[in-house]
PDB file of N, CA and C in Angstrom:
ATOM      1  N   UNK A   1     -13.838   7.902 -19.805  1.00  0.00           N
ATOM      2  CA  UNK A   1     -14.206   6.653 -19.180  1.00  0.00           C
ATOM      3  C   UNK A   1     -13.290   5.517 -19.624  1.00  0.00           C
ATOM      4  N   UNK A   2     -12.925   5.555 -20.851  1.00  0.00           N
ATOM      5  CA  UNK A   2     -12.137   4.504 -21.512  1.00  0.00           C
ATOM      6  C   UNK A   2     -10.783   4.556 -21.072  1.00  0.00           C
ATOM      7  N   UNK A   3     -10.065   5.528 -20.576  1.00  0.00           N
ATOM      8  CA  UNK A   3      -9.180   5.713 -19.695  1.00  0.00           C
ATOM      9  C   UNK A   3      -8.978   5.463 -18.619  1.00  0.00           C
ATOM     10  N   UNK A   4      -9.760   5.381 -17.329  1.00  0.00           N
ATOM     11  CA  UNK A   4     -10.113   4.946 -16.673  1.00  0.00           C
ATOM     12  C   UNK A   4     -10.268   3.456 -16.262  1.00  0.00           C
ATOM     13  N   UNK A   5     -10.620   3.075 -16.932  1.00  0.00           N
ATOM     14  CA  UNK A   5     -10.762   1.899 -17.591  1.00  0.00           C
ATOM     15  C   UNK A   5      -9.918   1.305 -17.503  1.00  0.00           C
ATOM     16  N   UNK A   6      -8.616   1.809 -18.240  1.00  0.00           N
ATOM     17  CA  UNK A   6      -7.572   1.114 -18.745  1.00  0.00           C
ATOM     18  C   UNK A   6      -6.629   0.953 -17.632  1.00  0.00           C
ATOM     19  N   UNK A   7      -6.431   2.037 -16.584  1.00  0.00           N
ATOM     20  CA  UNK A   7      -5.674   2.312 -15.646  1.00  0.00           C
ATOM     21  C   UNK A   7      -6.358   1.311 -14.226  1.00  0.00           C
ATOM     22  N   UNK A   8      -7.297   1.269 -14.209  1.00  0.00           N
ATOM     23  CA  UNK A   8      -8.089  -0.479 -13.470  1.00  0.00           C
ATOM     24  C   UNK A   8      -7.611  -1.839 -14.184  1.00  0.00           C
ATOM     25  N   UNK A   9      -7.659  -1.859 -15.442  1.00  0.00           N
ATOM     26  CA  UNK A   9      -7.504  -3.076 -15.943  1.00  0.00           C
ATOM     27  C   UNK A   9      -6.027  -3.152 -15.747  1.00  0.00           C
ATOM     28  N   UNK A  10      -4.906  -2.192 -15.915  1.00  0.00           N
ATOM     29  CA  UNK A  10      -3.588  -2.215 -15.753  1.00  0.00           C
ATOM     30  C   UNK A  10      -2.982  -2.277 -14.092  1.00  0.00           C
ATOM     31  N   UNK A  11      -3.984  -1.847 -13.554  1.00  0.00           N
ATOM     32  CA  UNK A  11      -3.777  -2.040 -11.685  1.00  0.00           C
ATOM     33  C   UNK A  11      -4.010  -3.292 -11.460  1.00  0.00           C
ATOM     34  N   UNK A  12      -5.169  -4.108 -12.018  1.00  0.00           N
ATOM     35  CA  UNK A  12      -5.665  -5.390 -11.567  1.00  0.00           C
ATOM     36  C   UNK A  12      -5.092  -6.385 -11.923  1.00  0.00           C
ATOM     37  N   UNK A  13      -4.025  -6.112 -13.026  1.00  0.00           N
ATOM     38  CA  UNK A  13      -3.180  -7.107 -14.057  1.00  0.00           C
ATOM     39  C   UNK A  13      -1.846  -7.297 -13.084  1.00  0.00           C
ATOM     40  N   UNK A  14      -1.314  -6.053 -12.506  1.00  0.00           N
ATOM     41  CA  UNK A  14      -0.277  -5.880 -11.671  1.00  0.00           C
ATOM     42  C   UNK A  14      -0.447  -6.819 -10.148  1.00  0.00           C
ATOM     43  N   UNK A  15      -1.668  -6.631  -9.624  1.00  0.00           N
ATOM     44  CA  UNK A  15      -1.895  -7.623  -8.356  1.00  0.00           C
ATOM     45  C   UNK A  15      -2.151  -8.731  -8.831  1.00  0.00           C
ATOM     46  N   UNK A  16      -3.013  -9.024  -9.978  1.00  0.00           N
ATOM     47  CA  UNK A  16      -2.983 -10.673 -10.519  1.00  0.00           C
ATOM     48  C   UNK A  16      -1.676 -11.086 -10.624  1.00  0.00           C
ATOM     49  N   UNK A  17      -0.675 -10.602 -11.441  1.00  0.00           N
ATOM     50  CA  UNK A  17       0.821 -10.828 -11.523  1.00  0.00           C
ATOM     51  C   UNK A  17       1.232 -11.494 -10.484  1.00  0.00           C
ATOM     52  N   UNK A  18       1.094 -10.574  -8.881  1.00  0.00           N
ATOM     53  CA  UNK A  18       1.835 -10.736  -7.982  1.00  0.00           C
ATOM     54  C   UNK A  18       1.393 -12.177  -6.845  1.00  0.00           C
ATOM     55  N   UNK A  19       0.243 -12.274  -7.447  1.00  0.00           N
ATOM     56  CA  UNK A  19      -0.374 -13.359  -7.183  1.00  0.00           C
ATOM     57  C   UNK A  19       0.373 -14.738  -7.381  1.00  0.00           C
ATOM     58  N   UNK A  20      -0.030 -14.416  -8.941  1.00  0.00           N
ATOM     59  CA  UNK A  20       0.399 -15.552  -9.493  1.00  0.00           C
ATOM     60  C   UNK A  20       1.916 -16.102  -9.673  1.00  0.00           C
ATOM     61  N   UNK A  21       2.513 -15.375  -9.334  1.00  0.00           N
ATOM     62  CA  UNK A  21       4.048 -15.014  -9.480  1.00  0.00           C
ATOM     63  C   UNK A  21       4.403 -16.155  -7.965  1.00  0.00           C
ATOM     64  N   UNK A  22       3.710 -15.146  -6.846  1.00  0.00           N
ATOM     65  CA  UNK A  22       4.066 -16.180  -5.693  1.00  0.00           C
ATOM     66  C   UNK A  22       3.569 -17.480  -5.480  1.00  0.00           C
ATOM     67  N   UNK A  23       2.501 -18.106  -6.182  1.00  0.00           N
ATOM     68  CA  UNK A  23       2.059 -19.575  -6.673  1.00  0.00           C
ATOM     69  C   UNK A  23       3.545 -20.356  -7.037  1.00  0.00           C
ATOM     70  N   UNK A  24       4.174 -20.032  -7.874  1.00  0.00           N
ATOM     71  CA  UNK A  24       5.263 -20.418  -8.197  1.00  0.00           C
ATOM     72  C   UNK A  24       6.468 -20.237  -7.025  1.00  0.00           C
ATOM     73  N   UNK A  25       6.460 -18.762  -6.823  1.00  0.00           N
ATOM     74  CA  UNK A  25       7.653 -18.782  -5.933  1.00  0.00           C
ATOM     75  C   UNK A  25       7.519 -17.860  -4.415  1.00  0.00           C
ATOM     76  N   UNK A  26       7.122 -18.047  -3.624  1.00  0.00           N
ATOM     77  CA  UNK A  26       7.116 -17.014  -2.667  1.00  0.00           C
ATOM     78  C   UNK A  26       7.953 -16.097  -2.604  1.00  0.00           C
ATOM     79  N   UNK A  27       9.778 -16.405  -2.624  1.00  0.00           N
ATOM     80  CA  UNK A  27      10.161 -15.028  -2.832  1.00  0.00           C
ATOM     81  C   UNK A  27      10.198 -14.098  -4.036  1.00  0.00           C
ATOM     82  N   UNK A  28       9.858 -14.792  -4.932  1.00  0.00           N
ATOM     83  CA  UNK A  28       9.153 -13.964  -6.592  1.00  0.00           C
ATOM     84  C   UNK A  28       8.003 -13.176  -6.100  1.00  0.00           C
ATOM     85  N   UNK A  29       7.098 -13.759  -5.339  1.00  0.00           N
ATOM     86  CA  UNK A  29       5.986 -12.642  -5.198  1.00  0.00           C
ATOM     87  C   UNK A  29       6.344 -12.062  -4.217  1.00  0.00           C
ATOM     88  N   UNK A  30       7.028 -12.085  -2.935  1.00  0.00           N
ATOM     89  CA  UNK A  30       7.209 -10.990  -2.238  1.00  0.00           C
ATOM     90  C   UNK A  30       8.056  -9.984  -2.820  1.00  0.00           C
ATOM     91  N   UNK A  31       9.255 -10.607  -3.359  1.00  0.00           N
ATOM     92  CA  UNK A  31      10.053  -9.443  -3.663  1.00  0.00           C
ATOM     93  C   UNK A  31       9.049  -8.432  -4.705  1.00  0.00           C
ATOM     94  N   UNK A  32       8.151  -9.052  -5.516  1.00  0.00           N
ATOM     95  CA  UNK A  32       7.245  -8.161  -6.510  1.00  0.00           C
ATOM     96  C   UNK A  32       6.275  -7.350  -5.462  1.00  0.00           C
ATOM     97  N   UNK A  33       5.815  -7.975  -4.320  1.00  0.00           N
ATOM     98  CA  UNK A  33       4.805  -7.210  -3.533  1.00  0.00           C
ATOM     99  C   UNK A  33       5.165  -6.179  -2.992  1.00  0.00           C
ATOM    100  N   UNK A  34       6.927  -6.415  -2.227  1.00  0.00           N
ATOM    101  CA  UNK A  34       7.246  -5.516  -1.459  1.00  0.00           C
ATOM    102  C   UNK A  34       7.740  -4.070  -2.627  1.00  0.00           C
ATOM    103  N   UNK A  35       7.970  -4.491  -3.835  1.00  0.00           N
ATOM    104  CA  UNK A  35       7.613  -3.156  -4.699  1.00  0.00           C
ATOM    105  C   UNK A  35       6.416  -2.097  -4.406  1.00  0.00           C
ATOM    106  N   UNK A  36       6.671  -0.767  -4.525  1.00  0.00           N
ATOM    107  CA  UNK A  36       5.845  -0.181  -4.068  1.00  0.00           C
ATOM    108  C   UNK A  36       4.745   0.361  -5.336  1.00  0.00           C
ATOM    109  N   UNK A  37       3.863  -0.451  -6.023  1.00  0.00           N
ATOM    110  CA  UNK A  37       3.156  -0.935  -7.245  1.00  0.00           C
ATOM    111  C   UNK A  37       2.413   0.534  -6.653  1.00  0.00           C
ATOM    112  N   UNK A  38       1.342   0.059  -5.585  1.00  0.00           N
ATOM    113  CA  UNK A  38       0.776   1.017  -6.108  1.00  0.00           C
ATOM    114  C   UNK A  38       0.935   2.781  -5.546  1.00  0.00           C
ATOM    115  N   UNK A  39       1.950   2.583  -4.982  1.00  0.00           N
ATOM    116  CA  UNK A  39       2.274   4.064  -4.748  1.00  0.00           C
ATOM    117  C   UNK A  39       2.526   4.724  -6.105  1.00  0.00           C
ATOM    118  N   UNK A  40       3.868   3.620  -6.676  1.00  0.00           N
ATOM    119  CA  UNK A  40       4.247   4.372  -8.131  1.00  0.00           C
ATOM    120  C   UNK A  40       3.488   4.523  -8.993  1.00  0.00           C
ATOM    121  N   UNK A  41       2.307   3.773  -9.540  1.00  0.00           N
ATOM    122  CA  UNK A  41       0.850   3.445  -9.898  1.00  0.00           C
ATOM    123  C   UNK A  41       0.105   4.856  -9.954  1.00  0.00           C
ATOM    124  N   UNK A  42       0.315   5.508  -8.417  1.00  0.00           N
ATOM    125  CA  UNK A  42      -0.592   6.551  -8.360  1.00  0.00           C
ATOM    126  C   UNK A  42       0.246   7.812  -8.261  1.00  0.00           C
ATOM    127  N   UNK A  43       1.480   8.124  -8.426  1.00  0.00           N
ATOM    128  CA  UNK A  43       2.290   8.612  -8.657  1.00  0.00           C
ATOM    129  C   UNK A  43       2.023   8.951 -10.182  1.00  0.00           C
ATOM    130  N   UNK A  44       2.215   7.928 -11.142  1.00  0.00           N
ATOM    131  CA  UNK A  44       1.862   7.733 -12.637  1.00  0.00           C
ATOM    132  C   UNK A  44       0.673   8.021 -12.702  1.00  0.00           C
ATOM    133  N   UNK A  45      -0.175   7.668 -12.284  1.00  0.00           N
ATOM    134  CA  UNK A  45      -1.694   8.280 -13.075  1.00  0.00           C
ATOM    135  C   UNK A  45      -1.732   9.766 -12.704  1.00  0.00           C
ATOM    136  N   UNK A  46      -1.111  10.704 -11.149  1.00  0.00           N
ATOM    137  CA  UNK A  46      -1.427  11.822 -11.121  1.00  0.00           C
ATOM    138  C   UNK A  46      -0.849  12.827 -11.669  1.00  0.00           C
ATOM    139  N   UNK A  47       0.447  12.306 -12.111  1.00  0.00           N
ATOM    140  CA  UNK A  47       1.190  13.071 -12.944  1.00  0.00           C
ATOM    141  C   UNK A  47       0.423  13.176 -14.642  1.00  0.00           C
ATOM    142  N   UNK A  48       0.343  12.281 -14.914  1.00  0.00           N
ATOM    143  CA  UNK A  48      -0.509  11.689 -16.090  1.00  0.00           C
ATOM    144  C   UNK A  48      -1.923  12.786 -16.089  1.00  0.00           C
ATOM    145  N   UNK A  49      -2.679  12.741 -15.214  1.00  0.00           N
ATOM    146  CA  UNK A  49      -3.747  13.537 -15.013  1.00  0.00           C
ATOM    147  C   UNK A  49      -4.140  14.704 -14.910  1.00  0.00           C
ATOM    148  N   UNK A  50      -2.840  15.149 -13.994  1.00  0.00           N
ATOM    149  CA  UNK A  50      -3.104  16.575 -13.409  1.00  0.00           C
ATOM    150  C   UNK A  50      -1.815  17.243 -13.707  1.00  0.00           C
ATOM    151  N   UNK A  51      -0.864  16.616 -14.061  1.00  0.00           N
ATOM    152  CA  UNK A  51       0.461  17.074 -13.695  1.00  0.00           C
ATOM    153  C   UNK A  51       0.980  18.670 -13.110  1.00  0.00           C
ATOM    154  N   UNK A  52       0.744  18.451 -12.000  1.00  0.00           N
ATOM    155  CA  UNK A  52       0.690  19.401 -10.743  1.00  0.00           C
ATOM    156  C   UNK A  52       1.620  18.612  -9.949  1.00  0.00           C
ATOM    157  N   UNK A  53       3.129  19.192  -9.846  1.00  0.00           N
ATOM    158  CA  UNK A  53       4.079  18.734  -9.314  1.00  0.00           C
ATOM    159  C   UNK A  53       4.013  19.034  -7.685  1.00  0.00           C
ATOM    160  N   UNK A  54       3.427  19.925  -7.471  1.00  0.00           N
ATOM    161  CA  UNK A  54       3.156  20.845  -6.072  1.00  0.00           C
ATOM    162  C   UNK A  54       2.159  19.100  -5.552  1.00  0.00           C
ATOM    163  N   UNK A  55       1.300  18.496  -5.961  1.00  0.00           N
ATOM    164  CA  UNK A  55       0.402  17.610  -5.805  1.00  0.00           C
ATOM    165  C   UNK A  55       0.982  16.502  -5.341  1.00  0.00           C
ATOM    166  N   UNK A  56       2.105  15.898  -6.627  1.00  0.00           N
ATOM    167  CA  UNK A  56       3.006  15.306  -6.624  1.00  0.00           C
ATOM    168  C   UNK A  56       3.812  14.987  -5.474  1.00  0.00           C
ATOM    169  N   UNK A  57       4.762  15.737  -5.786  1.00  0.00           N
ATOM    170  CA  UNK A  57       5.207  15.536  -4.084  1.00  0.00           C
ATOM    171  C   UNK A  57       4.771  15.800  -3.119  1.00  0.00           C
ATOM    172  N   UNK A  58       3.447  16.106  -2.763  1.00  0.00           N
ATOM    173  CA  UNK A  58       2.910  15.990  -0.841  1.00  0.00           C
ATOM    174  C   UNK A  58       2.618  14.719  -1.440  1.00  0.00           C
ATOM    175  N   UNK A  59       2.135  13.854  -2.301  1.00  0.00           N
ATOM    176  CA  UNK A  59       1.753  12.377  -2.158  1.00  0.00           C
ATOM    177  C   UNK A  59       2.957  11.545  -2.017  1.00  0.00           C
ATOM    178  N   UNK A  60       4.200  12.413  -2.664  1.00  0.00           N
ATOM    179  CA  UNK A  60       5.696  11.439  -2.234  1.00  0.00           C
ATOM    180  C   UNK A  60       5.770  11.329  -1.318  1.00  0.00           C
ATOM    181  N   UNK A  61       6.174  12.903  -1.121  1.00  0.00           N
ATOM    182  CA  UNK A  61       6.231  12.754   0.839  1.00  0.00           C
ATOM    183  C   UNK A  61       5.068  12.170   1.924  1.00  0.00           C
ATOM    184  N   UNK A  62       3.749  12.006   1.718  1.00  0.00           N
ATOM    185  CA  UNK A  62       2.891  11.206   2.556  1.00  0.00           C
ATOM    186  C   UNK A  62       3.247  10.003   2.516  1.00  0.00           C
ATOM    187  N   UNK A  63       3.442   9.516   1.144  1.00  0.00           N
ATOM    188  CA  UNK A  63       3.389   7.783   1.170  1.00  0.00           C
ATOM    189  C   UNK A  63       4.630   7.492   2.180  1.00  0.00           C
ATOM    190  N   UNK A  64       5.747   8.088   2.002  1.00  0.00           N
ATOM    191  CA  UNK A  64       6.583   7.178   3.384  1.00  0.00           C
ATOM    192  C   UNK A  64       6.147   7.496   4.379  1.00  0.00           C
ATOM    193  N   UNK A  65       5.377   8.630   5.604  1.00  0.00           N
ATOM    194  CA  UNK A  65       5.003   8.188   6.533  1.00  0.00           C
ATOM    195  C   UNK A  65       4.509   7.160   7.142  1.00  0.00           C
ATOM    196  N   UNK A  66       3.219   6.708   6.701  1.00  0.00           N
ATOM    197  CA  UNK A  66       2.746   5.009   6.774  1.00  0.00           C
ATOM    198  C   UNK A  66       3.592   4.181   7.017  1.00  0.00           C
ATOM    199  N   UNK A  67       4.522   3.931   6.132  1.00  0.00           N
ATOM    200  CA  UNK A  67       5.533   2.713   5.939  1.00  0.00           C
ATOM    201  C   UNK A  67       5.594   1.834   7.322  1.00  0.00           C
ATOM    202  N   UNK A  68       6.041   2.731   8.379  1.00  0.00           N
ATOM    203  CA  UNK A  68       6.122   1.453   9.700  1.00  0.00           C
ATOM    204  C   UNK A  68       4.374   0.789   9.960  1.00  0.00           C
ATOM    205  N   UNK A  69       3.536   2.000  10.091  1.00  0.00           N
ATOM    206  CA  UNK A  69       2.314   1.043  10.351  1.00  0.00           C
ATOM    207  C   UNK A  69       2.135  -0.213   9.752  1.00  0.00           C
ATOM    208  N   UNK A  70       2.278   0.549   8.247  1.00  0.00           N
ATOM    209  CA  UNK A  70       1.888  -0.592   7.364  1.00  0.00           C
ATOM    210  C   UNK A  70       3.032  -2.017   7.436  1.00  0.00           C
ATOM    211  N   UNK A  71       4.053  -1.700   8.255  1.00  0.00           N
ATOM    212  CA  UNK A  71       4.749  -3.257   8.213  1.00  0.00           C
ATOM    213  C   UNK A  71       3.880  -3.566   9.369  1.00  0.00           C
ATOM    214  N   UNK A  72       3.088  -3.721  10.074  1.00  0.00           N
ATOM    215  CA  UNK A  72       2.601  -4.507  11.244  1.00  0.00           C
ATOM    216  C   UNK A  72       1.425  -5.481  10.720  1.00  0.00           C
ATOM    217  N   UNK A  73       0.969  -4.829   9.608  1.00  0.00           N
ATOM    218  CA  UNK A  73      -0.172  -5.988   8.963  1.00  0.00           C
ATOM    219  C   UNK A  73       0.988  -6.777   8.422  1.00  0.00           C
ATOM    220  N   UNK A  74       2.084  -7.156   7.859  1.00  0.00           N
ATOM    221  CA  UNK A  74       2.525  -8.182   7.471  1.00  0.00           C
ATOM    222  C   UNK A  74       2.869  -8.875   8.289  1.00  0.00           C
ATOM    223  N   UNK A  75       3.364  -8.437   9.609  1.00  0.00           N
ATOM    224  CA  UNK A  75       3.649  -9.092  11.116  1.00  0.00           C
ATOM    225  C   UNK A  75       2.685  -9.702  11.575  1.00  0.00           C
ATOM    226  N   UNK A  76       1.619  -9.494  11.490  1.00  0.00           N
ATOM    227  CA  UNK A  76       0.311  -9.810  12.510  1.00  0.00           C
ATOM    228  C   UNK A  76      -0.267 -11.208  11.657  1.00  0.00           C
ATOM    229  N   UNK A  77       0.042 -11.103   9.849  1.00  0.00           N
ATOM    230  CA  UNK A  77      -0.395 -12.163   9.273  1.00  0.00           C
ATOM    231  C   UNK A  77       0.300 -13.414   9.625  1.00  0.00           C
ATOM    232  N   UNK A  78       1.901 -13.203   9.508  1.00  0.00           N
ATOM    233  CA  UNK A  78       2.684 -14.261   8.910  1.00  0.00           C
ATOM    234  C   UNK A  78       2.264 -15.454  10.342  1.00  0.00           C
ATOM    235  N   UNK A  79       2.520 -15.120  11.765  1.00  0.00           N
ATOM    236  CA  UNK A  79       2.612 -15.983  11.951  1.00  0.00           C
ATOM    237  C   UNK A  79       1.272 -17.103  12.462  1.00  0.00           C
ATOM    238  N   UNK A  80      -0.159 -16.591  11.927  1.00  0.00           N
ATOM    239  CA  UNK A  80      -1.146 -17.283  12.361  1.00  0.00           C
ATOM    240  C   UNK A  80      -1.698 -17.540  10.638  1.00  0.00           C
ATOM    241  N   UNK A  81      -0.994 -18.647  10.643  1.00  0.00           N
ATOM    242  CA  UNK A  81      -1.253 -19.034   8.929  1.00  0.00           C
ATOM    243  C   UNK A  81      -2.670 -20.070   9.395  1.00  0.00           C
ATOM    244  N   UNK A  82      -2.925 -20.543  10.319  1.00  0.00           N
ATOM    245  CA  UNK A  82      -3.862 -21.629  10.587  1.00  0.00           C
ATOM    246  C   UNK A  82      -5.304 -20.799  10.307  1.00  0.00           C
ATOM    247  N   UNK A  83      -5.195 -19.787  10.689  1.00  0.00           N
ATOM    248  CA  UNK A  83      -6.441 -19.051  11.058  1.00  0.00           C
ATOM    249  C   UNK A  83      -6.700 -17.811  10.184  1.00  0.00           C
ATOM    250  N   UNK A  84      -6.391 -17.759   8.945  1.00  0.00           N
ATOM    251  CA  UNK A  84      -6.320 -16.550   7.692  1.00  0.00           C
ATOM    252  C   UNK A  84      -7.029 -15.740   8.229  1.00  0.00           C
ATOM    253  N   UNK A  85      -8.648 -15.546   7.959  1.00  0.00           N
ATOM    254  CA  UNK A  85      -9.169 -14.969   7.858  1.00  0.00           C
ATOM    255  C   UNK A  85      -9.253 -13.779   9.421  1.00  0.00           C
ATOM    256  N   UNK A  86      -9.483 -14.937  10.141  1.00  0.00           N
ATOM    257  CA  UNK A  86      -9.313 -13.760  11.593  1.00  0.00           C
ATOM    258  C   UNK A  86      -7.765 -13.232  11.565  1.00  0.00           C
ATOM    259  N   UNK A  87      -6.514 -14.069  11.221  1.00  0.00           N
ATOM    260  CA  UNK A  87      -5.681 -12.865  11.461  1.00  0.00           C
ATOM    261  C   UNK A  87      -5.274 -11.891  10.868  1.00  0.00           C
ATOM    262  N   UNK A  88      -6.303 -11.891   9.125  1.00  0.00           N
ATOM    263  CA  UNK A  88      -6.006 -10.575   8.323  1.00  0.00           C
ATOM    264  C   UNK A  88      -7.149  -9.839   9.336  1.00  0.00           C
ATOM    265  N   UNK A  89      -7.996  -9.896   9.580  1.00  0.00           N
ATOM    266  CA  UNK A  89      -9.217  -8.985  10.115  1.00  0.00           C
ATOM    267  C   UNK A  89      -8.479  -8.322  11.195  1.00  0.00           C
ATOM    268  N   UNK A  90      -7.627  -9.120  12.065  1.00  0.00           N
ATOM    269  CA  UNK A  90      -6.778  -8.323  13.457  1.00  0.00           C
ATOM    270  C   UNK A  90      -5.508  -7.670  12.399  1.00  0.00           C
ATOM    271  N   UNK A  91      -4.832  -8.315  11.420  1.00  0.00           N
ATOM    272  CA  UNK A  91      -3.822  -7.382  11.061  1.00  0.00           C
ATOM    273  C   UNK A  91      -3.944  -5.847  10.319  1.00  0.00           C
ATOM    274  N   UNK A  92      -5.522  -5.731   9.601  1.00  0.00           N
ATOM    275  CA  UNK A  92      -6.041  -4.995   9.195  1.00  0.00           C
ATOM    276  C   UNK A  92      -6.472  -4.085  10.191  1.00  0.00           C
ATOM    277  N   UNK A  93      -7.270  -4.478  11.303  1.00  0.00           N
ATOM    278  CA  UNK A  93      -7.394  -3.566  12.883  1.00  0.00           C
ATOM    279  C   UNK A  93      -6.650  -3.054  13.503  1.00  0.00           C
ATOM    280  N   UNK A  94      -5.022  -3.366  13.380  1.00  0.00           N
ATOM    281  CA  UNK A  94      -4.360  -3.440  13.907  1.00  0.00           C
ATOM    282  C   UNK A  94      -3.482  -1.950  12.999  1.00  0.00           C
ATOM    283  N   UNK A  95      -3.626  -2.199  11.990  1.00  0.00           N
ATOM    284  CA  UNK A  95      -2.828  -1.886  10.902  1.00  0.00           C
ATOM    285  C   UNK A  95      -3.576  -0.038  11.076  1.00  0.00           C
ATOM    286  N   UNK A  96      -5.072  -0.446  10.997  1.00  0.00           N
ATOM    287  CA  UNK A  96      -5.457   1.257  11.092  1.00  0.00           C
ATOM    288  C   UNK A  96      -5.450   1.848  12.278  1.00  0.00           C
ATOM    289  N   UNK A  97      -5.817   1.280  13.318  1.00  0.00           N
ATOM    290  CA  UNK A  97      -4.953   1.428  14.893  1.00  0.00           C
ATOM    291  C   UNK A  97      -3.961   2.207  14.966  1.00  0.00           C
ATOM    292  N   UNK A  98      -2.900   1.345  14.074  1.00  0.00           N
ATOM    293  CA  UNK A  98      -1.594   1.960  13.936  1.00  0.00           C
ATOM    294  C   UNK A  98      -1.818   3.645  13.304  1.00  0.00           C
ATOM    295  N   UNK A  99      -2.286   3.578  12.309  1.00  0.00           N
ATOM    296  CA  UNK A  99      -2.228   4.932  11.383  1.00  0.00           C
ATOM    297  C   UNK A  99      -2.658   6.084  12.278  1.00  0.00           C
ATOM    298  N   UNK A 100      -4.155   5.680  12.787  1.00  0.00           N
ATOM    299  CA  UNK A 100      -4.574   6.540  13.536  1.00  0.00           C
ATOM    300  C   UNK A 100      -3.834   7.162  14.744  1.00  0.00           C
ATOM    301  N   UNK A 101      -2.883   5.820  15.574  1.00  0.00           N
ATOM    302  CA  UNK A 101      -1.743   6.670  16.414  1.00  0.00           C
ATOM    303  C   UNK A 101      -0.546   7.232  15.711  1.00  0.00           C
ATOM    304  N   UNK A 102      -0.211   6.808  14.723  1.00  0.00           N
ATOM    305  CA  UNK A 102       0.803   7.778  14.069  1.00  0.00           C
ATOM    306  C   UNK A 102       0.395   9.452  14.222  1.00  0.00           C
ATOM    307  N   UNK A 103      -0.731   9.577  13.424  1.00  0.00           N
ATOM    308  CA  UNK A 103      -1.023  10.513  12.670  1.00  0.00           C
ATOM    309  C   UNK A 103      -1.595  11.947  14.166  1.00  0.00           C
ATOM    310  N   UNK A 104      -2.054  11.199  15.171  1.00  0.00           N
ATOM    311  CA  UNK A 104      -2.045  11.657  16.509  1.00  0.00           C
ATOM    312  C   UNK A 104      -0.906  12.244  16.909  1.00  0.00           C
ATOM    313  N   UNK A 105       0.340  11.170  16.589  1.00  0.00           N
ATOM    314  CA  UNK A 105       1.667  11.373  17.451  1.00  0.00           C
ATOM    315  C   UNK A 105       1.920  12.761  16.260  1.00  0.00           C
ATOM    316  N   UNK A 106       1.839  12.528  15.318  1.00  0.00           N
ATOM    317  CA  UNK A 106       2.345  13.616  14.378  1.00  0.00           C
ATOM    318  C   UNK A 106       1.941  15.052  14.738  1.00  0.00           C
ATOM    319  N   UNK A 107       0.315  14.900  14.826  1.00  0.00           N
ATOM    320  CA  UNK A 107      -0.250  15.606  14.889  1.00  0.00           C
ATOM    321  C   UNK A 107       0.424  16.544  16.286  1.00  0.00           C
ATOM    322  N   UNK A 108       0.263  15.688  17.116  1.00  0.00           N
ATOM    323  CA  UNK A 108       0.760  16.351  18.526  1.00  0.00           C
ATOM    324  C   UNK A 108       2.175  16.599  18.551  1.00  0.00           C
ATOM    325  N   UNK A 109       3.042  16.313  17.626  1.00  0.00           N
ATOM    326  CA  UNK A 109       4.667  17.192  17.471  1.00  0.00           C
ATOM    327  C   UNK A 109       4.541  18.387  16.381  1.00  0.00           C
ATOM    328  N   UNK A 110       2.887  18.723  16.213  1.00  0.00           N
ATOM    329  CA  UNK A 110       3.108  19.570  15.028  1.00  0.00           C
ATOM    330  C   UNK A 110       3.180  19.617  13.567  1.00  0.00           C
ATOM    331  N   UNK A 111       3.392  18.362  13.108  1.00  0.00           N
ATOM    332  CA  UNK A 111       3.412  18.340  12.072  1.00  0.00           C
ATOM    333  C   UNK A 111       2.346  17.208  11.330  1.00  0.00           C
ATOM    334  N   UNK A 112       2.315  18.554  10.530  1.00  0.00           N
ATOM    335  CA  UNK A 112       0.903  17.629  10.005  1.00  0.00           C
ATOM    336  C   UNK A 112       1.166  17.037   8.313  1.00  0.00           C
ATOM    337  N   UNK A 113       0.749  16.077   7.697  1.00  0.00           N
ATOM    338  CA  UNK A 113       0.042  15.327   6.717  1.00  0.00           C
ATOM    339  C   UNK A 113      -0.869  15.475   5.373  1.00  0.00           C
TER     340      UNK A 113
END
């Protein structure tokens, strides 16, 4: 449990960082956001955990599929800054929208995830 623990308190320290980082500078926190924290994050704890390399890499290789969906929630935010909350709720809708047709299109060339 105390492990556990530690690997939350060390995840939550990393997004506070990136937070606070862009308070000061926006491109300080993007360039820190657009790091891929918590892929490598969970990369590190499963190696750490299980170390089952076979495990390992299907989570390498999954995490870049996403990648284009997931740029459309940053698209959908930036330019309705007036209205936060509804345009994370549409960039977030938008964003699993996306996944779900990826993973269709994938699905239907065969290759699966």
């Amino acid at each position: 449990m105390l492990y556990a623990t530690f690997k939350v308190i060390l995840t939550s320290v990393l997004v506070v960082a990136v937070s606070e980082a862009a308070k000061r500078s926006t491109l300080v926190g993007a360039i820190i956001a657009s790091v891929p924290l918590v892929s490598v994050l969970a990369m590190i704890w499963l190696q750490v955990d299980a170390s089952d390399t076979e495990k390992l890499a299907r989570l390498a290789t999954g995490i870049g599929a996403p990648f284009a969906p997931a740029l459309l929630e940053s698209a959908a935010v930036a330019p309705r800054r007036r209205h936060f909350h509804a345009s994370i709720a549409a960039s977030l809708a938008l964003t699993v929208g996306a996944y779900f047709a990826m993973l269709y299109g994938l699905r239907f060339a065969g290759i699966e995830i």
